[in-house]
Protein backbone atom coordinates (compact mmCIF):
# COMPACT_ATOMS: atom_id res chain seq x y z
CA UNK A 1 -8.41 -3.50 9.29
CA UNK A 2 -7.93 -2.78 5.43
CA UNK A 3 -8.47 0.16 4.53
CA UNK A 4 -8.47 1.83 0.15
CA UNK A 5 -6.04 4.53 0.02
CA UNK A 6 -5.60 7.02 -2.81
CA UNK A 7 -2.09 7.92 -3.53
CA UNK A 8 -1.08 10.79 -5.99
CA UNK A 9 1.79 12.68 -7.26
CA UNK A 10 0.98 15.79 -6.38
CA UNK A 11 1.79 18.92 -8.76
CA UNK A 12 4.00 20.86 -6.64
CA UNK A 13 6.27 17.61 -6.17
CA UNK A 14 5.53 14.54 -3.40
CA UNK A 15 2.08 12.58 -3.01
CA UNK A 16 -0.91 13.21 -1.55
CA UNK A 17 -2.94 10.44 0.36
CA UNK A 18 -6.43 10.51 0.49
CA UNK A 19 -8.94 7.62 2.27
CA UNK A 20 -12.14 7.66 0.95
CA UNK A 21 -13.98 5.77 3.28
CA UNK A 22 -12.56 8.44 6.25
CA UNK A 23 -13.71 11.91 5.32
CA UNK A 24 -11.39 14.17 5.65
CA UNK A 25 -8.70 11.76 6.21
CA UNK A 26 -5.56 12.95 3.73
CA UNK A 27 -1.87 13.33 4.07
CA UNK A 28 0.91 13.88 1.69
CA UNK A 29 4.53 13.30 2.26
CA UNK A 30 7.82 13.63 -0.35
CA UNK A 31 8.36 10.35 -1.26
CA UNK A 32 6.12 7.73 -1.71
CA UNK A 33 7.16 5.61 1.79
CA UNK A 34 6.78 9.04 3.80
CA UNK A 35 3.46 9.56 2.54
CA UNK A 36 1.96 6.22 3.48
CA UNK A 37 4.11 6.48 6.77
CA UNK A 38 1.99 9.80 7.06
CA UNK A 39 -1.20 8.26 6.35
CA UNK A 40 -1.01 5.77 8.72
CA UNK A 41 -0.75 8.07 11.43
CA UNK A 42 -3.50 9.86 9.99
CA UNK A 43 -5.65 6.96 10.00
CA UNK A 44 -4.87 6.30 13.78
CA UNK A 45 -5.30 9.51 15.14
CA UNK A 46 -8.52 10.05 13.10
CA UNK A 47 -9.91 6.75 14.39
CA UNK A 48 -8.69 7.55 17.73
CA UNK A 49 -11.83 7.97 20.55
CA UNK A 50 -12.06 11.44 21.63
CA UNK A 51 -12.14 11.24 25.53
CA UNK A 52 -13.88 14.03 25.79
CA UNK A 53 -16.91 12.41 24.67
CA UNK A 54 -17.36 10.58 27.92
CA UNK A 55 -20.86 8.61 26.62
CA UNK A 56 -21.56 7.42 29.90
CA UNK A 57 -22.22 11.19 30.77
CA UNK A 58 -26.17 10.04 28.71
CA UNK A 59 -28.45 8.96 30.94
CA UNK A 60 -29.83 5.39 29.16
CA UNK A 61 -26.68 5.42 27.35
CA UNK A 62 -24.56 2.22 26.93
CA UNK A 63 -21.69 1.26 26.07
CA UNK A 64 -20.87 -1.81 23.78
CA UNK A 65 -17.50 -3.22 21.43
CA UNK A 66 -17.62 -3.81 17.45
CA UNK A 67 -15.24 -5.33 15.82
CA UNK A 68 -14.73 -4.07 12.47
């Protein structure tokens, strides 16, 4: 998966990483390798399933793959 990434300097020093297409989605770091280390993990965690929401808990519910 490809995803656009913003990367700034930020004011205070270090970058901030933003991804557009994930609201919500930003990290920052001190140099510029940290930062897209950072937003990496970001990215996984924020696509990450919450297993909380168990869908099969809906009646009529199901349950199907996409590949994006």
């Amino acid at each position: 998966m490809k995803l656009k990434i913003y990367l700034e300097p930020s004011a205070e020093g270090g970058y901030t990483v933003t991804v557009p297409s994930l609201p919500g989605c930003i990290s920052e770091g001190d140099t510029r390798e940290e930062a897209l280390k950072n937003i990496k993990e970001a990215i996984e965690l924020y696509l990450e399933p919450i297993e909380d929401d168990d869908i099969r808990s809906i009646s009529g519910a199901e349950e199907l793959e996409l590949a994006i």
